[in-house]
PDB file of N, CA and C in Angstrom:
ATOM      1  N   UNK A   1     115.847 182.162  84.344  1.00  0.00           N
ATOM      2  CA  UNK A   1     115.542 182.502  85.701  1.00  0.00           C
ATOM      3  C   UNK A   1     114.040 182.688  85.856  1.00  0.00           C
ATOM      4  N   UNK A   2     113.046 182.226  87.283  1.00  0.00           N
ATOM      5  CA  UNK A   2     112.519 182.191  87.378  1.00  0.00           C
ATOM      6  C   UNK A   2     111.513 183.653  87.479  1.00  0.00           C
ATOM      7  N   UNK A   3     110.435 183.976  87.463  1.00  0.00           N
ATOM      8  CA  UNK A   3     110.245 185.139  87.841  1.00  0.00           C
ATOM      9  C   UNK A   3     110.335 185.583  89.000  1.00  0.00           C
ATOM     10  N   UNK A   4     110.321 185.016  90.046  1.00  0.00           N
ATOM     11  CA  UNK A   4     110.542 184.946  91.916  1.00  0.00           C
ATOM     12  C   UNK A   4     111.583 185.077  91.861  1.00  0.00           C
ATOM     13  N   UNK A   5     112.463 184.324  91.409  1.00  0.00           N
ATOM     14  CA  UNK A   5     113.987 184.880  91.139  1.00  0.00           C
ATOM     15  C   UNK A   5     114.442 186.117  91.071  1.00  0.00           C
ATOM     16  N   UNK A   6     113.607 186.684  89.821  1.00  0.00           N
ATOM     17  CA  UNK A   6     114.146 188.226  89.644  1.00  0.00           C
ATOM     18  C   UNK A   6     113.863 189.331  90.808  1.00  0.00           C
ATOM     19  N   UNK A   7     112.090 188.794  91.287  1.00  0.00           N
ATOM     20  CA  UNK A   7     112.000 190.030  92.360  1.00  0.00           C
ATOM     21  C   UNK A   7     112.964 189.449  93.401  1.00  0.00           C
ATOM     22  N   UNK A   8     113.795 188.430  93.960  1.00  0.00           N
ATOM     23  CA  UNK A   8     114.259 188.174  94.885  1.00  0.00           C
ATOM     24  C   UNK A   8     115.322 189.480  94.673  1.00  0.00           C
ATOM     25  N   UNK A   9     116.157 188.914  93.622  1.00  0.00           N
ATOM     26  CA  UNK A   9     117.223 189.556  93.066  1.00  0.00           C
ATOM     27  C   UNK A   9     116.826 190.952  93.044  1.00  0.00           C
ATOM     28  N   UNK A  10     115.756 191.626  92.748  1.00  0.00           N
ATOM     29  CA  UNK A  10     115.482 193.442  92.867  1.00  0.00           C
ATOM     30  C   UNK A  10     115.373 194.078  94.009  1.00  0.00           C
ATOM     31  N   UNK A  11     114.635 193.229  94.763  1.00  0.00           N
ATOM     32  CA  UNK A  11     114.274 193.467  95.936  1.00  0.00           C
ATOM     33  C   UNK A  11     115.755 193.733  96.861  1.00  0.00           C
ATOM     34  N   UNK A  12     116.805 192.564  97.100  1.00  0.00           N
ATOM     35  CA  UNK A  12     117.836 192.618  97.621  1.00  0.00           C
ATOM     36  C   UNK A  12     118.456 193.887  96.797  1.00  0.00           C
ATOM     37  N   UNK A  13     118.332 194.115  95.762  1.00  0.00           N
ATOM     38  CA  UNK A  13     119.529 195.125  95.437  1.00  0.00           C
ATOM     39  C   UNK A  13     119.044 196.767  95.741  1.00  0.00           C
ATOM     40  N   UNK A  14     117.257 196.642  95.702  1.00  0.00           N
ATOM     41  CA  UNK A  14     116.485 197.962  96.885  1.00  0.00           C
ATOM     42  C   UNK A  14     117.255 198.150  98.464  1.00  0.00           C
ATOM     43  N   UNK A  15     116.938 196.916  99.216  1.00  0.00           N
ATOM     44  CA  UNK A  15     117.327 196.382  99.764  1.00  0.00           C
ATOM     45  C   UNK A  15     119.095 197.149 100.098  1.00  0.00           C
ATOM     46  N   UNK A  16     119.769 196.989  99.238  1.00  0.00           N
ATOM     47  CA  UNK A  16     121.150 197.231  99.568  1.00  0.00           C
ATOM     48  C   UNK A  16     121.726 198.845  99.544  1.00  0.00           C
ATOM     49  N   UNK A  17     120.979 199.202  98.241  1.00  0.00           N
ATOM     50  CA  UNK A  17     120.756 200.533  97.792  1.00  0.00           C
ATOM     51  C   UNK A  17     120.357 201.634  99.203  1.00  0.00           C
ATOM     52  N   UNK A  18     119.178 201.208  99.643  1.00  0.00           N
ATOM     53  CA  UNK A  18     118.661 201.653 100.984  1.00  0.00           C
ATOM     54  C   UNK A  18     119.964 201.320 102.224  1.00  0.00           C
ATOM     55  N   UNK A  19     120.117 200.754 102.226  1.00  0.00           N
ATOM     56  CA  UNK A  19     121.376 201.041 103.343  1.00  0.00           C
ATOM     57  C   UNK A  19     122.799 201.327 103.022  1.00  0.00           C
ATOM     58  N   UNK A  20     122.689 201.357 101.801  1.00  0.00           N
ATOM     59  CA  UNK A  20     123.903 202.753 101.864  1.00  0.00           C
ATOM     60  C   UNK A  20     123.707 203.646 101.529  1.00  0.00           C
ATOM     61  N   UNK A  21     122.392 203.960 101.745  1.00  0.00           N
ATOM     62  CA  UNK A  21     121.907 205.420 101.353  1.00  0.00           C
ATOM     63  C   UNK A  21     122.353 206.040 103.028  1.00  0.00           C
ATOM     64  N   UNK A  22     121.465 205.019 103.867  1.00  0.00           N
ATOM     65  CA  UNK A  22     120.871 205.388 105.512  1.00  0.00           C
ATOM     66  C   UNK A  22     122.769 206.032 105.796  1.00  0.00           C
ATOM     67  N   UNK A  23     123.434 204.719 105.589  1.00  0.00           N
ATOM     68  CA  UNK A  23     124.614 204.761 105.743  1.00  0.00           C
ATOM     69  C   UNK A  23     125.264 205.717 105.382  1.00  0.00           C
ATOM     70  N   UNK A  24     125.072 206.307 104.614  1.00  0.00           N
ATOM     71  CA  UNK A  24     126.011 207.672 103.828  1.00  0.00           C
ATOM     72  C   UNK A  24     124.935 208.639 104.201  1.00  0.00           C
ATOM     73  N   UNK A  25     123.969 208.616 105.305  1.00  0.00           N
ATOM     74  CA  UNK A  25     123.490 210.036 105.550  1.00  0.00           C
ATOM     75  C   UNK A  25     123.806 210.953 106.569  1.00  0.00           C
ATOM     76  N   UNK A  26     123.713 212.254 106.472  1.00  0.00           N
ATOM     77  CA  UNK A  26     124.364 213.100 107.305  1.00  0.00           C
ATOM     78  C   UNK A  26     124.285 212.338 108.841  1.00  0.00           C
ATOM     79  N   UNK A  27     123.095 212.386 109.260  1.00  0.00           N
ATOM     80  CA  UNK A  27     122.745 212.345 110.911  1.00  0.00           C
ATOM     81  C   UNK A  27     123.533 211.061 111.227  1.00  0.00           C
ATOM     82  N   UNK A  28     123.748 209.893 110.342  1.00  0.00           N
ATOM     83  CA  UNK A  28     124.410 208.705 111.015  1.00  0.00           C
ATOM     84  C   UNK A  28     125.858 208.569 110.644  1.00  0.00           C
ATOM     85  N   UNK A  29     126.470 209.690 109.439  1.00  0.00           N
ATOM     86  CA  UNK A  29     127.861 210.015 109.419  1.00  0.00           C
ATOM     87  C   UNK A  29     128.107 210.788 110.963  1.00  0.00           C
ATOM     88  N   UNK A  30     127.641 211.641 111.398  1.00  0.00           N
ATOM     89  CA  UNK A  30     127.824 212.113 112.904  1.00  0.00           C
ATOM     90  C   UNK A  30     128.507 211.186 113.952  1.00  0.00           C
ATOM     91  N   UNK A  31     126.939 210.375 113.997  1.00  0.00           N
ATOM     92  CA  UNK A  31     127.141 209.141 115.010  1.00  0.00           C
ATOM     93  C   UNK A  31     128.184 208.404 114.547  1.00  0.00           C
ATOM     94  N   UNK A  32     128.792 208.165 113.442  1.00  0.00           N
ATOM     95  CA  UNK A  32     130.161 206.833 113.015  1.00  0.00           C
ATOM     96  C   UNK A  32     131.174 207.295 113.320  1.00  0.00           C
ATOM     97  N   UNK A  33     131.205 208.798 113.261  1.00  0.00           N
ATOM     98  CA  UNK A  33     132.273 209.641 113.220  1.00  0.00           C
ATOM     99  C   UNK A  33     132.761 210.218 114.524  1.00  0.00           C
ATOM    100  N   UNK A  34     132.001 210.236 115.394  1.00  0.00           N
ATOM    101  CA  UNK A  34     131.923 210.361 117.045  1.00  0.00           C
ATOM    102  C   UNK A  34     132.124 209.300 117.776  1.00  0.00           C
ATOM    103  N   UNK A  35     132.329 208.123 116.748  1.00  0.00           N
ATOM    104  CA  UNK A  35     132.757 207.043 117.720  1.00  0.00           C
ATOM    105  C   UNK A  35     134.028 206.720 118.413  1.00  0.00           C
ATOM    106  N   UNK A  36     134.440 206.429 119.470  1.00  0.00           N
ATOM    107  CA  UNK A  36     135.935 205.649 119.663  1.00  0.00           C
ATOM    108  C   UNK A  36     136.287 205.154 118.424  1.00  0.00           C
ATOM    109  N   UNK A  37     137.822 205.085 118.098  1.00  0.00           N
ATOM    110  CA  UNK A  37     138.259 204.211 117.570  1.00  0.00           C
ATOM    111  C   UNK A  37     138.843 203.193 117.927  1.00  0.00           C
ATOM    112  N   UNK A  38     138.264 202.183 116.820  1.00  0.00           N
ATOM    113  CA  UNK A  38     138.680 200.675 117.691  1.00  0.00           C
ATOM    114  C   UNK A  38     140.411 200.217 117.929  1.00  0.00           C
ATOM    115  N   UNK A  39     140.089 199.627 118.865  1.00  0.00           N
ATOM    116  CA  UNK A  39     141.456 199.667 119.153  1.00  0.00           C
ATOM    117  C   UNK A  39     142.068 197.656 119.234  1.00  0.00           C
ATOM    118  N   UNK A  40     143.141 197.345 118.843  1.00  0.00           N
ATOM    119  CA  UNK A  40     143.288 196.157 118.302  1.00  0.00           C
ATOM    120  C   UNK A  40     144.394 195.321 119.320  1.00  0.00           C
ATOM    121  N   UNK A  41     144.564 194.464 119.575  1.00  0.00           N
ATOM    122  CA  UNK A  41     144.834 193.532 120.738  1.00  0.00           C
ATOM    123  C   UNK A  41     146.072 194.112 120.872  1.00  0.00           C
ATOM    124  N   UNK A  42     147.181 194.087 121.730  1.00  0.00           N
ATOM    125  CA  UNK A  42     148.492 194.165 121.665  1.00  0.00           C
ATOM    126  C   UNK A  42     149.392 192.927 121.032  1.00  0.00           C
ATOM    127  N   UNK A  43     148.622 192.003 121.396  1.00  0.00           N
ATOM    128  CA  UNK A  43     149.665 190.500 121.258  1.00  0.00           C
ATOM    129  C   UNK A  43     148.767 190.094 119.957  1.00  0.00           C
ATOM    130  N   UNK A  44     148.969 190.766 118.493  1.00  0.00           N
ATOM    131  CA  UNK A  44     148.786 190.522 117.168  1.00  0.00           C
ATOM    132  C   UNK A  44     150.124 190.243 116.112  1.00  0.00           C
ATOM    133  N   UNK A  45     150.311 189.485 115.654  1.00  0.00           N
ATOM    134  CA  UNK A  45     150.974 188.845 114.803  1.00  0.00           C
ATOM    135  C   UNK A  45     151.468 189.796 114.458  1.00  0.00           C
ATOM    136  N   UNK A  46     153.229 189.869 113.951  1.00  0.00           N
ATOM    137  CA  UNK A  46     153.681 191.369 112.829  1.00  0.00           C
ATOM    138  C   UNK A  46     152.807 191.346 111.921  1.00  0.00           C
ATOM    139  N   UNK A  47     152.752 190.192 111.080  1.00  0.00           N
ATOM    140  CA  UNK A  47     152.042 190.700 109.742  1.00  0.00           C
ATOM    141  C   UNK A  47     150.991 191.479 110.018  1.00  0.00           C
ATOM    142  N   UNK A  48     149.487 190.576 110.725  1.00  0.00           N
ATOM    143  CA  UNK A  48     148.464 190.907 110.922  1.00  0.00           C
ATOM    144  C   UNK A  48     148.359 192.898 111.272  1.00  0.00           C
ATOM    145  N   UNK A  49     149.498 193.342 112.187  1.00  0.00           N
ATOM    146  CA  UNK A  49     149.740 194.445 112.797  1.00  0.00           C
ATOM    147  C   UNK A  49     150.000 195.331 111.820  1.00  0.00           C
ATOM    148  N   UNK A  50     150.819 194.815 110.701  1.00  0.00           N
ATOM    149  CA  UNK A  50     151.048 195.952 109.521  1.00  0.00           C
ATOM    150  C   UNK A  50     150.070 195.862 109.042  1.00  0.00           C
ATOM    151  N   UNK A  51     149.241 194.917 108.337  1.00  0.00           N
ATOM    152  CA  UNK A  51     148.199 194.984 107.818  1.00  0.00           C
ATOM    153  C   UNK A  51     147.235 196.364 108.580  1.00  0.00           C
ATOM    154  N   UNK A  52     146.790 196.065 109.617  1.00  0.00           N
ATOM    155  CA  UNK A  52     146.479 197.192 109.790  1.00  0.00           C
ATOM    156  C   UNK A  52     146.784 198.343 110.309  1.00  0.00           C
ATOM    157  N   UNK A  53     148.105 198.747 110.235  1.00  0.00           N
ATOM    158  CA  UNK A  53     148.903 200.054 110.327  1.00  0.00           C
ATOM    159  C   UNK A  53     148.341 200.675 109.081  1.00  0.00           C
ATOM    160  N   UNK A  54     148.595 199.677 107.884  1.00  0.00           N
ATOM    161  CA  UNK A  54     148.422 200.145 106.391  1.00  0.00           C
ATOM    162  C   UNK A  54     146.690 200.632 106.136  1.00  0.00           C
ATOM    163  N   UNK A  55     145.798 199.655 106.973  1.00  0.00           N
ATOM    164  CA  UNK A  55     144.520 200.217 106.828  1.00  0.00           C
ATOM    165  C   UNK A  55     144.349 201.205 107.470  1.00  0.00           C
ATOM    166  N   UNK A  56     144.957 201.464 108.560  1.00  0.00           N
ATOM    167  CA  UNK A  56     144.690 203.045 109.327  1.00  0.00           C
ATOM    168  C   UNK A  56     145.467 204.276 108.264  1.00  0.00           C
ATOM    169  N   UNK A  57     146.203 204.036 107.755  1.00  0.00           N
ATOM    170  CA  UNK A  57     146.798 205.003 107.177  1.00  0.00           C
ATOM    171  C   UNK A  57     145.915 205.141 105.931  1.00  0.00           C
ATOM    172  N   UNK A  58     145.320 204.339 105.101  1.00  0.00           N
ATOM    173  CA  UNK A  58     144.627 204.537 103.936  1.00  0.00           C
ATOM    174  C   UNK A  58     143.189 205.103 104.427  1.00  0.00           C
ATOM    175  N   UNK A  59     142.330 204.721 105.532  1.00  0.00           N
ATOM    176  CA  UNK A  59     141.492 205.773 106.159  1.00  0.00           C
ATOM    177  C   UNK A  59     141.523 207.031 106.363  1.00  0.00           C
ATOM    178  N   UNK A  60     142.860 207.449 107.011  1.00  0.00           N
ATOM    179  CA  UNK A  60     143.338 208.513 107.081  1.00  0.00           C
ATOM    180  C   UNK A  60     143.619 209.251 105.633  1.00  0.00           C
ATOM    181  N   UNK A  61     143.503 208.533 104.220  1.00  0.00           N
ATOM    182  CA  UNK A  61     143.972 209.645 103.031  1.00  0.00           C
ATOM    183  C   UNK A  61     142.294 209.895 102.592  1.00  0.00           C
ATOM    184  N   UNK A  62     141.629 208.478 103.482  1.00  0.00           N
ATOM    185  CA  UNK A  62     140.184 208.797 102.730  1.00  0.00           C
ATOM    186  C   UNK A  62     139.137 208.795 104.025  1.00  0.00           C
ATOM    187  N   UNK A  63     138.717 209.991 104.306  1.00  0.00           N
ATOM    188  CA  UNK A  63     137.837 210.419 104.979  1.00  0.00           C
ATOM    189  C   UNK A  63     136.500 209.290 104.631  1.00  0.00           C
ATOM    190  N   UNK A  64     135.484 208.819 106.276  1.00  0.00           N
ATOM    191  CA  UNK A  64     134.600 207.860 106.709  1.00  0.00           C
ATOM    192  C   UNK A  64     133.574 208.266 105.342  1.00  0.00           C
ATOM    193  N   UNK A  65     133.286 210.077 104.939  1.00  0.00           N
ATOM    194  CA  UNK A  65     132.059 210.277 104.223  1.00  0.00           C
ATOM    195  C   UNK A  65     132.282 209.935 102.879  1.00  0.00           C
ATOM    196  N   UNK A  66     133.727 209.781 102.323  1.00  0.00           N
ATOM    197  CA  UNK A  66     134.686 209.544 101.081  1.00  0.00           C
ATOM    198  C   UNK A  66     134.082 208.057 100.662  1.00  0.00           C
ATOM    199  N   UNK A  67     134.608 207.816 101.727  1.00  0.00           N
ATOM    200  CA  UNK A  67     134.547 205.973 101.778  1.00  0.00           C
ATOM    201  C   UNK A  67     133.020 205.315 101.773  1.00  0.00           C
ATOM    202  N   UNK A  68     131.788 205.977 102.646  1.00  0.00           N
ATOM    203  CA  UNK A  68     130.646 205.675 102.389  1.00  0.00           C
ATOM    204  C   UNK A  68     129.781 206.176 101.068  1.00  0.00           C
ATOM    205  N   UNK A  69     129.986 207.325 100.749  1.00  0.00           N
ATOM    206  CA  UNK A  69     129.636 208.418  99.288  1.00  0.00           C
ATOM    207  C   UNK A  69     129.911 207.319  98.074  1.00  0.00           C
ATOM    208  N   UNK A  70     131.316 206.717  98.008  1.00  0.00           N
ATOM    209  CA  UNK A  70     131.418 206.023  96.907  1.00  0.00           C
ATOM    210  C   UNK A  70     130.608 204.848  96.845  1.00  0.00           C
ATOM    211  N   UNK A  71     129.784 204.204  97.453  1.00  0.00           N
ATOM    212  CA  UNK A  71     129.659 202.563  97.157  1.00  0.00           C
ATOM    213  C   UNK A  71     127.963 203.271  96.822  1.00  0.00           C
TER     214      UNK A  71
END
């Protein structure tokens, strides 16, 4: 690998590091957490619909700050 390569590659992973920092910080857990929740078409496929029955329910065992804290 080239050497431009690598800072590409460091840079992006600063880069990524930094926004899930921003992302997992108090003042903008507030704002994510104060939002509406989205709400999903009526006329969705069964499957598609369980699919996300099952993602609302696994949100619900893991709290928004759970879920951003880990990555």
């Amino acid at each position: 690998m080239s050497g431009a390569r690598i800072n590409i590659n460091k840079t992006a992973a600063k880069v990524a590091t930094n926004i899930r920092r921003e992302l997992a910080s108090e003042s903008n857990l507030r704002v994510l957490e104060a939002l509406p929740a989205f709400q999903a078409d009526e006329h969705l496929p069964k499957k598609l619909r369980r699919l996300l029955e099952r993602l609302d329910a696994a949100e619900h065992d893991k709290p928004l700050r759970k879920m951003l804290r880990r990555s």
